[in-house]
C-alpha atoms as a PDB file:
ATOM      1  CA  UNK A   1     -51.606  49.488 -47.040  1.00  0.00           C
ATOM      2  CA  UNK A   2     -49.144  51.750 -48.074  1.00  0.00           C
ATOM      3  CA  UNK A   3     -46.496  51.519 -51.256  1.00  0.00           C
ATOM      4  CA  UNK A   4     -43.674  49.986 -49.531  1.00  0.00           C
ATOM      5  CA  UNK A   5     -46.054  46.673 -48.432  1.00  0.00           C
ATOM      6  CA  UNK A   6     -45.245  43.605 -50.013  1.00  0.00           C
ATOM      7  CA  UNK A   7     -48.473  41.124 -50.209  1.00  0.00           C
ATOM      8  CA  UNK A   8     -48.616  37.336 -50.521  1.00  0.00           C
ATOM      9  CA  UNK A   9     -45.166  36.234 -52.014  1.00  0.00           C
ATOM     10  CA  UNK A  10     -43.780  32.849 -50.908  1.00  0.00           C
ATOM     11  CA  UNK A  11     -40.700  34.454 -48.538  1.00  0.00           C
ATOM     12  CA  UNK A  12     -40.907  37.162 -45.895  1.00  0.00           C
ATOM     13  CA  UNK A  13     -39.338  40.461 -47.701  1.00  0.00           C
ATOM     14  CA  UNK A  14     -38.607  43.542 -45.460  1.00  0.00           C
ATOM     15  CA  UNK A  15     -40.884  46.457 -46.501  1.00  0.00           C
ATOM     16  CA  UNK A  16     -37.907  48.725 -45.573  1.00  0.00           C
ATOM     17  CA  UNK A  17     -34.626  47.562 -47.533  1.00  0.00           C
ATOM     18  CA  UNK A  18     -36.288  44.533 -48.966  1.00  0.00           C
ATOM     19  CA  UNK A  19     -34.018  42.060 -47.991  1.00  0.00           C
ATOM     20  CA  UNK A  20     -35.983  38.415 -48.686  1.00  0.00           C
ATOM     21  CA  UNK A  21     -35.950  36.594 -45.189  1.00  0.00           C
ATOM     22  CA  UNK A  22     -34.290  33.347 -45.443  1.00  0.00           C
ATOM     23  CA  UNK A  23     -36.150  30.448 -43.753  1.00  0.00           C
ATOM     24  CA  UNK A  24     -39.456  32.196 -43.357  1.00  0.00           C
ATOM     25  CA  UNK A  25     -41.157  29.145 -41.991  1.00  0.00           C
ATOM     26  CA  UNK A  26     -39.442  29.144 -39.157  1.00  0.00           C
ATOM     27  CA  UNK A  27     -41.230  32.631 -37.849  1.00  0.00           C
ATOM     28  CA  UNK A  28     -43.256  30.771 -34.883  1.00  0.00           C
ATOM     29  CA  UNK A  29     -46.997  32.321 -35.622  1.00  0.00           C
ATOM     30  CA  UNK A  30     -49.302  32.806 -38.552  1.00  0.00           C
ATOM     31  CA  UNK A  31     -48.577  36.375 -37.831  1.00  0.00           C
ATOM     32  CA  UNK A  32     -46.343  38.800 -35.835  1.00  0.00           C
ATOM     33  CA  UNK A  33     -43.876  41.278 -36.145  1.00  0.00           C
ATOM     34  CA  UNK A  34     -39.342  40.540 -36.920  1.00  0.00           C
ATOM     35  CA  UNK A  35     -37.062  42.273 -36.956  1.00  0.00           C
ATOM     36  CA  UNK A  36     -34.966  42.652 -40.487  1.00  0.00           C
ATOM     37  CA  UNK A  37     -31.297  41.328 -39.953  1.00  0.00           C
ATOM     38  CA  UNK A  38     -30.011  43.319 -42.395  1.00  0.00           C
ATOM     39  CA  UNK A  39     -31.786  46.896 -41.835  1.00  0.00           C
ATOM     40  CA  UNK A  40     -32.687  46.209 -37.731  1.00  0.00           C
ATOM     41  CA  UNK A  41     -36.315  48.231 -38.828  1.00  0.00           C
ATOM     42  CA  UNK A  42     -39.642  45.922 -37.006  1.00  0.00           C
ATOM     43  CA  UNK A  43     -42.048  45.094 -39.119  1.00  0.00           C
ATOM     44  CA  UNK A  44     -45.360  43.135 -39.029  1.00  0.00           C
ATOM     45  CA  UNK A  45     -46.211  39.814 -41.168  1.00  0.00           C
ATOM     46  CA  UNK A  46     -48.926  37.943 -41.997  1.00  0.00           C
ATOM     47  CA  UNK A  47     -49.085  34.607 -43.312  1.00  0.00           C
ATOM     48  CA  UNK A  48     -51.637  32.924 -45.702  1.00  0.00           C
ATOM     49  CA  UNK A  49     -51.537  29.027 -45.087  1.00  0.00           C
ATOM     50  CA  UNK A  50     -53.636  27.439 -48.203  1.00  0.00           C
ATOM     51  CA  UNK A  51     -54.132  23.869 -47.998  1.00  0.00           C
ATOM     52  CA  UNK A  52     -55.683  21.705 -51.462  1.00  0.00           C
ATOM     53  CA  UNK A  53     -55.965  18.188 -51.662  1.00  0.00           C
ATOM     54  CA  UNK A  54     -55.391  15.771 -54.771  1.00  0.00           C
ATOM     55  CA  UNK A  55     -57.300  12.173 -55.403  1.00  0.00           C
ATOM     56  CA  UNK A  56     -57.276   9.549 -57.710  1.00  0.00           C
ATOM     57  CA  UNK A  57     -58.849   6.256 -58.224  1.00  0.00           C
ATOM     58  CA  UNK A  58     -57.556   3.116 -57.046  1.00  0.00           C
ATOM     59  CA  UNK A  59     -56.539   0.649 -59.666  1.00  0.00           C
ATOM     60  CA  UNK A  60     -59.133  -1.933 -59.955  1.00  0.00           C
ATOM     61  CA  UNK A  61     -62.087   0.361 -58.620  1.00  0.00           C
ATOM     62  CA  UNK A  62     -64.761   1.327 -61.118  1.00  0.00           C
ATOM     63  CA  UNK A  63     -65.985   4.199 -61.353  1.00  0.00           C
ATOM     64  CA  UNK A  64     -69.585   5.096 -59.456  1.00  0.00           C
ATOM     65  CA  UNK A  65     -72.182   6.829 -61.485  1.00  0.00           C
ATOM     66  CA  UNK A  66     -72.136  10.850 -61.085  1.00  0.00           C
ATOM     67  CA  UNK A  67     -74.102  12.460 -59.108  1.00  0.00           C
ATOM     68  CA  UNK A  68     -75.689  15.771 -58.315  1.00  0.00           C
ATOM     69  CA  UNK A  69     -72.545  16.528 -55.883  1.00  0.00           C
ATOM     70  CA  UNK A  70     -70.361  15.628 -58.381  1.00  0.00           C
ATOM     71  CA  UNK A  71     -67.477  17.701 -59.070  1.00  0.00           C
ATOM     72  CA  UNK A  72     -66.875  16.908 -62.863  1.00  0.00           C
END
């Protein structure tokens, strides 16, 4: 890594002129190189996909007693 890299921001910025890439979800792969459409440098990206999950009870459900895999 270098000083111009940009790391984990939620759009695609060019490490040359810095333009912010506008529809950056549309780049086909998790990673790759593009070109800049403002400056024409190539540059390589990398993509981090993160993926959480919520849950909640259903009405009407009690609650089960906690156990040891408990997460509260």
């Amino acid at each position: 890594m270098n000083d111009n890299d940009i790391t984990w921001i939620e759009e695609v910025v060019c490490p040359y002129c810095g333009k912010i890439g506008e529809d950056s979800w549309e780049l086909e792969q998790d990673e790759g190189t593009n070109v800049c459409g403002s400056c024409e440098h190539e540059y390589f990206y990398e993509r981090l996909v993160k993926i959480t999950y919520t849950t909640w009870q259903l009405e009407g459900e009690e609650s089960l007693t906690k156990g040891p895999d408990s997460a509260y």
